[in-house]
C-alpha atoms as a PDB file:
ATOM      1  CA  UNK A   1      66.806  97.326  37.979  1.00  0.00           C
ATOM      2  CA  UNK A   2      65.594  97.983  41.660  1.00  0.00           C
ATOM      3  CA  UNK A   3      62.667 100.504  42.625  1.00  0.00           C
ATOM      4  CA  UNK A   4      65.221 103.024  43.700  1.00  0.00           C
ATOM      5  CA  UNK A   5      67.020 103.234  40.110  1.00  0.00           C
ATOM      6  CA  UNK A   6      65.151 103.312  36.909  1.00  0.00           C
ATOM      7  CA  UNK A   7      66.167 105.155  33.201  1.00  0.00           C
ATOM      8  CA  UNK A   8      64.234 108.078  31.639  1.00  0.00           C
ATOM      9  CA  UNK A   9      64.529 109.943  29.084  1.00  0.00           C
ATOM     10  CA  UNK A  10      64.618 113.761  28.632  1.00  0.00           C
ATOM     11  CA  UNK A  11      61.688 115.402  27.290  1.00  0.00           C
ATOM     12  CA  UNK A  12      61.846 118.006  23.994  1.00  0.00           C
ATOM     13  CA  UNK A  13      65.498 119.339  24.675  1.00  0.00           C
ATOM     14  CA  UNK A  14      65.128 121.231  21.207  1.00  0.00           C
ATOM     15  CA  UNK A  15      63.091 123.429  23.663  1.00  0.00           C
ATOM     16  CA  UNK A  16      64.370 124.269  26.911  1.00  0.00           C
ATOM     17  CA  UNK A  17      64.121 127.524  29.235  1.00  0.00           C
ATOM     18  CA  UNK A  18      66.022 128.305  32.197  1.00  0.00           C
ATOM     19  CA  UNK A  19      65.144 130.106  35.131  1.00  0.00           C
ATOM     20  CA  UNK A  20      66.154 131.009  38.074  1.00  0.00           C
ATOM     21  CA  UNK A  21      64.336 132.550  41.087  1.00  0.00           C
ATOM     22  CA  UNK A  22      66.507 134.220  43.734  1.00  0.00           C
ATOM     23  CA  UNK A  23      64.292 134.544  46.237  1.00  0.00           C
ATOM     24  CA  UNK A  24      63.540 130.660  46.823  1.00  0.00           C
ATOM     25  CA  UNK A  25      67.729 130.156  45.409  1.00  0.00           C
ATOM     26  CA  UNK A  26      66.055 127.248  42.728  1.00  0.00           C
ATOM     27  CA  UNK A  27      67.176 126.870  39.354  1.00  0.00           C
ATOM     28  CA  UNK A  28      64.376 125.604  36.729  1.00  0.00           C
ATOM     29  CA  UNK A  29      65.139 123.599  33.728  1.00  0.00           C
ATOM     30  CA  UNK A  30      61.882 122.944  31.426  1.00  0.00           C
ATOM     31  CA  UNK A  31      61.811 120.672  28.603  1.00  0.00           C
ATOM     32  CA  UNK A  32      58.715 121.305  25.913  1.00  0.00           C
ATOM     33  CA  UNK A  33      56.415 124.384  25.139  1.00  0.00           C
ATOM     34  CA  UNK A  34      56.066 125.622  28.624  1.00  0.00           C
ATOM     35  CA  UNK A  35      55.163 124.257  31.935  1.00  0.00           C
ATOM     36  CA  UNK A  36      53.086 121.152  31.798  1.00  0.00           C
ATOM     37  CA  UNK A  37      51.665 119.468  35.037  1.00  0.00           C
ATOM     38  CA  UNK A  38      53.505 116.802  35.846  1.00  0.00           C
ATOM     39  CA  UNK A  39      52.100 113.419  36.629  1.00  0.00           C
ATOM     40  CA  UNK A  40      54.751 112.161  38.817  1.00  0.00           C
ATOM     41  CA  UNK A  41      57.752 114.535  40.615  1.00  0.00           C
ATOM     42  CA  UNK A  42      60.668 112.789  42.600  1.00  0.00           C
ATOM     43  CA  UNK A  43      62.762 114.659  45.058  1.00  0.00           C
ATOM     44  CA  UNK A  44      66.388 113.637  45.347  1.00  0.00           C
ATOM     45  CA  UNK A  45      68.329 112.858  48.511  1.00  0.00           C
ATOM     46  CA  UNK A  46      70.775 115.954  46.961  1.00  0.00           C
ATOM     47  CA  UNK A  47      67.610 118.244  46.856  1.00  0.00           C
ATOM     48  CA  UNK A  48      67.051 117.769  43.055  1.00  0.00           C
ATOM     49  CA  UNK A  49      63.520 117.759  41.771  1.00  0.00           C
ATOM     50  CA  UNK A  50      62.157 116.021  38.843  1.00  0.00           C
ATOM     51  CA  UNK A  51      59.172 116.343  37.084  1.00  0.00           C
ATOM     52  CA  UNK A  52      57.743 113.584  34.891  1.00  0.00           C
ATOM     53  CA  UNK A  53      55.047 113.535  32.274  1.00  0.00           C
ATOM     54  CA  UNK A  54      54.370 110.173  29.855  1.00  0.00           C
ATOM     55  CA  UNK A  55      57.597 108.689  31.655  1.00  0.00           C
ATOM     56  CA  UNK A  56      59.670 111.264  30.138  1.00  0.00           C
ATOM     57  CA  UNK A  57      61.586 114.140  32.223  1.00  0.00           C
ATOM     58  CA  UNK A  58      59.665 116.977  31.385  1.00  0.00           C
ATOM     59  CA  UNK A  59      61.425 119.357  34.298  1.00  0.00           C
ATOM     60  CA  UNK A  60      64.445 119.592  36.732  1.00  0.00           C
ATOM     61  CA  UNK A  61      64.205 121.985  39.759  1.00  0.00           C
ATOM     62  CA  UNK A  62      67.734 122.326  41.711  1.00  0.00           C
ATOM     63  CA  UNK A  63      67.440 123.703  44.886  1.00  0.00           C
ATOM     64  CA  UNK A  64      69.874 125.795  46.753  1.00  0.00           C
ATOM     65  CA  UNK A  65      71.742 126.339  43.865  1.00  0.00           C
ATOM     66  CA  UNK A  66      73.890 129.517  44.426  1.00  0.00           C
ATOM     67  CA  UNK A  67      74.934 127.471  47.771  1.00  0.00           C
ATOM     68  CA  UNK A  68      76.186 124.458  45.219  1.00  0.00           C
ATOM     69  CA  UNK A  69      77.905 126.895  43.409  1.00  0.00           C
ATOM     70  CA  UNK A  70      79.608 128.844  45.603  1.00  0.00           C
ATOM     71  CA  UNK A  71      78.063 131.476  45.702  1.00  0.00           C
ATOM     72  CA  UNK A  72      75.616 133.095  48.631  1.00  0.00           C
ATOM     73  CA  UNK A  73      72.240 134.998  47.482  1.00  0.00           C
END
């Protein structure tokens, strides 16, 4: 596997919350109790975030999300 692709796995999914902030147009997926500092985040080329904790994805933060939708805040 090269540096630029690797696997990990999703954090608690039997707990999730969603949210989504209209004034910075990010949605926020959490995986666990809450939020948990993450040891490692990784910013896609697509302007995805991830947040990783233990190697496992403990967050996703899409930005510009309305825009990938469709829709304009």
């Amino acid at each position: 596997m090269s540096e630029d692709r690797r696997t990990l796995v999703l954090a608690d999914i039997d707990k999730v919350w969603v949210d989504y902030d209209r004034s910075t147009d990010t949605l926020n997926i959490v995986f666990g109790e809450g939020y948990e500092e993450a040891e490692e985040a990784i910013l896609t080329e697509s302007d995805v975030g991830y947040r990783i904790r233990g190697g496992k994805v403990i967050g996703i933060t899409i930005y510009n999300f309305m825009k990938r939708i469709g829709l304009e805040v």
